[in-house]
N, C-alpha and C. Protein backbone atom coordinates (compact mmCIF):
# COMPACT_ATOMS: atom_id res chain seq x y z
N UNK A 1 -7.71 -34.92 8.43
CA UNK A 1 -6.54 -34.09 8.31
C UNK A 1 -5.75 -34.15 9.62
N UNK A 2 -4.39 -34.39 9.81
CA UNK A 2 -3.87 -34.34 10.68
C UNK A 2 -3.46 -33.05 11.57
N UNK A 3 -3.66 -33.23 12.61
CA UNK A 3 -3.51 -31.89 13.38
C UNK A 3 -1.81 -30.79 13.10
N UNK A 4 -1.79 -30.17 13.57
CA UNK A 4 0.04 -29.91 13.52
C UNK A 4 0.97 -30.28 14.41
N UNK A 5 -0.45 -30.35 15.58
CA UNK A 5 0.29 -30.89 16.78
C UNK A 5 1.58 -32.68 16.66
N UNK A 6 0.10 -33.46 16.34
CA UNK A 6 0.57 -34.64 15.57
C UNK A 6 1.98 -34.56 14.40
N UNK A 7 1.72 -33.49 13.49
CA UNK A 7 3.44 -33.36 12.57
C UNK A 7 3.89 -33.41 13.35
N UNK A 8 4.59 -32.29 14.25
CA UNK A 8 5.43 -32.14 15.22
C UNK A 8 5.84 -32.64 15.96
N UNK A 9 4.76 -34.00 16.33
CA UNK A 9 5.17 -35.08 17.48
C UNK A 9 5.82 -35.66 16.86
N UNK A 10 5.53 -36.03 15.15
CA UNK A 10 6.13 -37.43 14.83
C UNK A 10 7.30 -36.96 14.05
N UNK A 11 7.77 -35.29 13.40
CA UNK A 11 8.87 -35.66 13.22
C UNK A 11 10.12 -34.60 13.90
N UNK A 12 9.87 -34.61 15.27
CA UNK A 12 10.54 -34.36 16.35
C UNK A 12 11.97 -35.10 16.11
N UNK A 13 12.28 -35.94 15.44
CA UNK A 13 13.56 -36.53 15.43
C UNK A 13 14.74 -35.92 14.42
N UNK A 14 13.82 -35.24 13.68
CA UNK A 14 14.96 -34.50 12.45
C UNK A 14 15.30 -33.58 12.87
N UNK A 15 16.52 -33.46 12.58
CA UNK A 15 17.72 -32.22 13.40
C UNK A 15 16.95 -30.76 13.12
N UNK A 16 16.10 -30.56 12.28
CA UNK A 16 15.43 -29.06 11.84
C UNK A 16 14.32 -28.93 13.10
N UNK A 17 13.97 -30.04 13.85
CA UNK A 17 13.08 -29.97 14.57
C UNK A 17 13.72 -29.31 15.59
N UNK A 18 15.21 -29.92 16.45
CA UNK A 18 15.97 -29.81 17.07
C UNK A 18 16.30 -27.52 17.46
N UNK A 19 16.04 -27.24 15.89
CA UNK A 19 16.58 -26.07 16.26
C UNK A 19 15.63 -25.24 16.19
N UNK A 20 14.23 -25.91 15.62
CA UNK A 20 12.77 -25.53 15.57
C UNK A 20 12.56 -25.21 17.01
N UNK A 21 12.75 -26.54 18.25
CA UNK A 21 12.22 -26.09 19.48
C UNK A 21 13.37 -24.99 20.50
N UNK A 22 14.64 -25.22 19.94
CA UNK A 22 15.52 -24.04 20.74
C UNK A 22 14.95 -22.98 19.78
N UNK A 23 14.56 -22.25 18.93
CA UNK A 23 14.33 -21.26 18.54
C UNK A 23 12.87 -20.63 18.87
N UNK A 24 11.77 -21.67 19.30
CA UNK A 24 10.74 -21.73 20.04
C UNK A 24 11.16 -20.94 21.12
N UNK A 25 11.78 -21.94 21.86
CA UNK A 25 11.96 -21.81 23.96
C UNK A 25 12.72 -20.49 23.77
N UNK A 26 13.47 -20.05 22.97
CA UNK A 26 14.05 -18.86 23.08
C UNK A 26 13.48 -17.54 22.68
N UNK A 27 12.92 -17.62 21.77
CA UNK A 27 11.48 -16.55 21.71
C UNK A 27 10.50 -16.19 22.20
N UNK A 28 10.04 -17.32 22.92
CA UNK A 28 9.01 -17.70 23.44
C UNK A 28 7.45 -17.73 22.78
N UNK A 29 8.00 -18.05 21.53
CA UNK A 29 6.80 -17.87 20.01
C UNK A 29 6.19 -18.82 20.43
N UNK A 30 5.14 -19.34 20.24
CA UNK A 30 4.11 -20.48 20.34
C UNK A 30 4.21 -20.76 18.34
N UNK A 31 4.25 -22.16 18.08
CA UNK A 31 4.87 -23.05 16.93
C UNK A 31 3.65 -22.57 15.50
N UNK A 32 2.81 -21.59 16.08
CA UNK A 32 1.65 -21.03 14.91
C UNK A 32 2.29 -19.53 14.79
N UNK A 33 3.09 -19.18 15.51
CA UNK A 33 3.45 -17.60 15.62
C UNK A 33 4.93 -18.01 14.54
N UNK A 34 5.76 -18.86 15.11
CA UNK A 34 6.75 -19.09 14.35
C UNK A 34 6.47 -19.50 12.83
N UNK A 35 5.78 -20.38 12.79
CA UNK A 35 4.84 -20.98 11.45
C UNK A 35 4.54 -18.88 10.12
N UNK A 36 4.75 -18.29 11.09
CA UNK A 36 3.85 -16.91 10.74
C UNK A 36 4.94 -16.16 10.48
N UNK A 37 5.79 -16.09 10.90
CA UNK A 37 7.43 -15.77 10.51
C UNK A 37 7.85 -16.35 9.80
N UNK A 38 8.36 -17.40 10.08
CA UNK A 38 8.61 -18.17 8.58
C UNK A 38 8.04 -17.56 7.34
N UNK A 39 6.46 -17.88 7.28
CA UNK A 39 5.77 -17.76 5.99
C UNK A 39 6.37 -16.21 5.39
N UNK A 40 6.28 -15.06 6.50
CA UNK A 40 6.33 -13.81 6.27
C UNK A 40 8.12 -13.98 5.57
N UNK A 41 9.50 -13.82 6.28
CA UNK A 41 10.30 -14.18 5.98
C UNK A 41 10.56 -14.41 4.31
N UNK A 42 9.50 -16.06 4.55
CA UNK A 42 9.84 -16.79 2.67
C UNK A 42 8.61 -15.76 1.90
N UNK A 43 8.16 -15.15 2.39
CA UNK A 43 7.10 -14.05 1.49
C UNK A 43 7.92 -13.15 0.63
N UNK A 44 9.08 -12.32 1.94
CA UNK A 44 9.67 -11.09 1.66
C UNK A 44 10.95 -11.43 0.70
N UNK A 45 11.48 -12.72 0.67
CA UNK A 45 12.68 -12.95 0.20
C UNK A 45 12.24 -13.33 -1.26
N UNK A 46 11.12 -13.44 -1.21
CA UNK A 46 10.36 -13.92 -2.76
C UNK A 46 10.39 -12.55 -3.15
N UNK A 47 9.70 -11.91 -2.84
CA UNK A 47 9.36 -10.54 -3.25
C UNK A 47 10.51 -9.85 -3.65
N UNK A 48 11.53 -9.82 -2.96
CA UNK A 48 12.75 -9.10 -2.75
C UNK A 48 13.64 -9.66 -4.03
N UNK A 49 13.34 -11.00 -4.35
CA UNK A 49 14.01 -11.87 -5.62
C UNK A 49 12.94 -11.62 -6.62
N UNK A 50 12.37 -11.70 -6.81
CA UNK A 50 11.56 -10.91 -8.17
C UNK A 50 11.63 -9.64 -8.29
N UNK A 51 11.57 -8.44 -7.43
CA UNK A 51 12.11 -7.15 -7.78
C UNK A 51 13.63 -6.94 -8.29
N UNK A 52 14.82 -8.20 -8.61
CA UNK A 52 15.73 -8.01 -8.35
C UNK A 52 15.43 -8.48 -9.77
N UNK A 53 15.15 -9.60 -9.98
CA UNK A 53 14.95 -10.19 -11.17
C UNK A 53 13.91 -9.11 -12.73
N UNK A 54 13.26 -7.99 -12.03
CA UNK A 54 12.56 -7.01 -12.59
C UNK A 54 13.02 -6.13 -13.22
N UNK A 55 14.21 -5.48 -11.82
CA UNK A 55 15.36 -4.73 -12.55
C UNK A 55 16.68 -5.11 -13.67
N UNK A 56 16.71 -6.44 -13.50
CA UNK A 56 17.95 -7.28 -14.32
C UNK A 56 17.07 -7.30 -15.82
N UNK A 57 15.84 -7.64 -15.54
CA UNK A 57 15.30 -7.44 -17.08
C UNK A 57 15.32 -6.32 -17.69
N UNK A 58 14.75 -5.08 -17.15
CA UNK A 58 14.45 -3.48 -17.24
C UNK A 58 16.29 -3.43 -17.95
N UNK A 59 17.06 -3.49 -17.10
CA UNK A 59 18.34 -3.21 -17.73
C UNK A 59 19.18 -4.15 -18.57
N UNK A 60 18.59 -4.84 -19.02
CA UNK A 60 19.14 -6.33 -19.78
C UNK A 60 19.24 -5.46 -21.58
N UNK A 61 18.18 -4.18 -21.59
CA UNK A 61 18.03 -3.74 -22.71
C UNK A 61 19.21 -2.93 -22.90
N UNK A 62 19.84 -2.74 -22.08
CA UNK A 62 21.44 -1.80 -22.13
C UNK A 62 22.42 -2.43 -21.83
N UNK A 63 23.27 -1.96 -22.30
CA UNK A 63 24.75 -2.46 -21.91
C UNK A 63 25.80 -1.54 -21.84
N UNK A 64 27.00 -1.37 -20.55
CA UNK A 64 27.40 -0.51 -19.94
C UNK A 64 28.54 0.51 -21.69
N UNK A 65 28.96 1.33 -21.61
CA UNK A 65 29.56 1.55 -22.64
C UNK A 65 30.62 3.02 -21.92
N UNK A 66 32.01 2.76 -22.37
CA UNK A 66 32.75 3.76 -21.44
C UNK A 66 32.52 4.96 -22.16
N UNK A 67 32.63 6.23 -21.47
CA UNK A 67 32.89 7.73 -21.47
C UNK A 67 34.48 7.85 -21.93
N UNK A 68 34.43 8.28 -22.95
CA UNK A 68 35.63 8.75 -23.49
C UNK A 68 36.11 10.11 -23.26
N UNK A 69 37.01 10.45 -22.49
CA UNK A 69 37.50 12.27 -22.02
C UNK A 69 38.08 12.75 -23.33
N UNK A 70 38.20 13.83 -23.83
CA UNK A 70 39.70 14.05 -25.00
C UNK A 70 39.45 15.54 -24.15
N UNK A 71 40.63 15.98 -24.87
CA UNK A 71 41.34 17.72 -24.64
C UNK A 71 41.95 17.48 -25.57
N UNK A 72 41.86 19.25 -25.79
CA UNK A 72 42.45 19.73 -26.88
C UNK A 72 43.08 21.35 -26.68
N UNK A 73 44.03 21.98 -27.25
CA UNK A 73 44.69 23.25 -26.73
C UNK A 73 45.09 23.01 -25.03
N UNK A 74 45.85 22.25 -25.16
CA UNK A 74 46.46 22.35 -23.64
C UNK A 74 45.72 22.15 -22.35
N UNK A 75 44.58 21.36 -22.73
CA UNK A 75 43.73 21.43 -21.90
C UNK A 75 42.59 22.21 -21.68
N UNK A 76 42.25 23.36 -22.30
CA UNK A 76 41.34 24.08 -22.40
C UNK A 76 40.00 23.93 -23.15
N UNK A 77 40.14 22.94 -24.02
CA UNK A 77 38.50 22.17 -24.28
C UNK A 77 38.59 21.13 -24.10
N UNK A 78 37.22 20.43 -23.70
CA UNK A 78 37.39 19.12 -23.25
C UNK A 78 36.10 18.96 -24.31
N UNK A 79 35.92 17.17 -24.50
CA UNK A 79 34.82 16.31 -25.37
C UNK A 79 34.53 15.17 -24.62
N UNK A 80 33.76 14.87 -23.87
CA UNK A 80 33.21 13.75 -23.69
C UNK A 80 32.55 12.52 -24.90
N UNK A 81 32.66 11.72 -25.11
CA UNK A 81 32.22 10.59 -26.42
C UNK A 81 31.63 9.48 -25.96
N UNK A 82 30.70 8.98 -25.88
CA UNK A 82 30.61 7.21 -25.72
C UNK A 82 30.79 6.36 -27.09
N UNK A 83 31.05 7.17 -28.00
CA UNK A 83 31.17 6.42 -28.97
C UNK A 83 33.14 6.27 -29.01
N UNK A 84 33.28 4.79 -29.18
CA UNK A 84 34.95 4.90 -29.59
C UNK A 84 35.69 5.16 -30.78
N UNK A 85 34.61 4.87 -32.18
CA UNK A 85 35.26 4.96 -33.10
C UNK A 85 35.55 6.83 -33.34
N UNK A 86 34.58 7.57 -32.55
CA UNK A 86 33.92 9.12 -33.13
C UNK A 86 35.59 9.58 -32.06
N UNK A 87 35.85 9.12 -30.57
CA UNK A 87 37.22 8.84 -29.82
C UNK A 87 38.44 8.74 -30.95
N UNK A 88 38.61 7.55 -31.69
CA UNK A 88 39.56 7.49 -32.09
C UNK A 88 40.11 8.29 -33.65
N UNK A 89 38.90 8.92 -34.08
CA UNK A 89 38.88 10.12 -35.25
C UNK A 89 39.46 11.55 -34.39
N UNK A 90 39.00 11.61 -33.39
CA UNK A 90 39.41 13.02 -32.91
C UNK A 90 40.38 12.60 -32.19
N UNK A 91 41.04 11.87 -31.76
CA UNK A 91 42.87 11.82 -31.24
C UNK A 91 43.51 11.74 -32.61
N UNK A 92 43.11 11.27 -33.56
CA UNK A 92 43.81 11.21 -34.97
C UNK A 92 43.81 12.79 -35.52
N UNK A 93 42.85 13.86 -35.49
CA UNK A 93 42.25 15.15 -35.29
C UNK A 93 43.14 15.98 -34.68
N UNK A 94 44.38 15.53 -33.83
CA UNK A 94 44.69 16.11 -32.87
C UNK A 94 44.29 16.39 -31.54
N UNK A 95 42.92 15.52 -30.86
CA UNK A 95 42.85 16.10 -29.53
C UNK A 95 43.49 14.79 -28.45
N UNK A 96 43.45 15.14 -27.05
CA UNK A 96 44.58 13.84 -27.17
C UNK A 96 43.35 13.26 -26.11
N UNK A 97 43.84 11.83 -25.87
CA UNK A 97 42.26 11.21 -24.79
C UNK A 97 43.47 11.24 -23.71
N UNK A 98 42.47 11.38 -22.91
CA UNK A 98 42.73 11.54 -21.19
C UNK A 98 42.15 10.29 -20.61
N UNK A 99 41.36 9.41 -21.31
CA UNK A 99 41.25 8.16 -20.44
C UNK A 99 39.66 8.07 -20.70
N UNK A 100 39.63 7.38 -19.86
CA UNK A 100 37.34 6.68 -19.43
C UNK A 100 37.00 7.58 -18.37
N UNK A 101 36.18 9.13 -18.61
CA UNK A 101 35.89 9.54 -17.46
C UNK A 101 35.13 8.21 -16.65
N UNK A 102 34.37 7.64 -17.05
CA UNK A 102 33.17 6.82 -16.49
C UNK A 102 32.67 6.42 -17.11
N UNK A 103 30.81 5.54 -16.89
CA UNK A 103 30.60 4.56 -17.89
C UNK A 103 29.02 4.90 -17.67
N UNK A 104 28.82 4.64 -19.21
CA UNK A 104 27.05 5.07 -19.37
C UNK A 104 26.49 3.80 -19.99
N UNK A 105 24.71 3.99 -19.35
CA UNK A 105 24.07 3.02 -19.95
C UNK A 105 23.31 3.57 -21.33
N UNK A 106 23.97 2.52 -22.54
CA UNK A 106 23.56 2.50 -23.66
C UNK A 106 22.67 1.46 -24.11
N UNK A 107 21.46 1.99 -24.83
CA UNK A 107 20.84 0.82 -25.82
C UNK A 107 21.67 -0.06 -26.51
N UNK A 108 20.90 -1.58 -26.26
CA UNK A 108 21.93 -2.52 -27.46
C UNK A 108 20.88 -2.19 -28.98
């Protein structure tokens, strides 16, 4: 098995090596400490991309759906709806919509 020492000697010529040893001399890491960062680093960014990928599934089962406002008597009752068609029966009803308070997560 070849040592690491030996990698390092022989491929000292590729520009990654280049910023391998200024990032060395400037830390003053010894090339098994850096080796240990790295690993940790590509550990956390894995980790950090599968929890991301965890939540995109968890919420893949919903899909965003707007808040419908209405009033009615001058302003003095209000109806929130996520449904649009149940929205567009009660402005027909007489109440009038005021817009998308905001947006909820609904089951598909």
């Amino acid at each position: 098995m070849t040592d690491f020492k030996d990698f390092l000697t022989i491929t000292k010529n590729f520009p990654a090596m280049t910023y391998w040893d200024t990032l060395s001399s400037r830390t003053g890491m010894t090339d098994k400490q850096l080796i240990a960062v790295l690993c940790l680093s590509v550990a956390v960014l894995f980790c950090t991309v599968l929890l991301l990928l965890v939540q995109l599934w968890r919420y893949a089962r919903y899909r965003v759906t707007p808040l419908y406002r209405l009033a009615r008597m001058g302003g003095s009752q209000h109806l929130l709806t996520a449904d649009g068609d149940e929205a567009a029966a009660l402005q027909s009803a007489g109440w009038t919509r005021e817009g998308i308070a905001g947006y909820v997560l609904a089951k598909k």
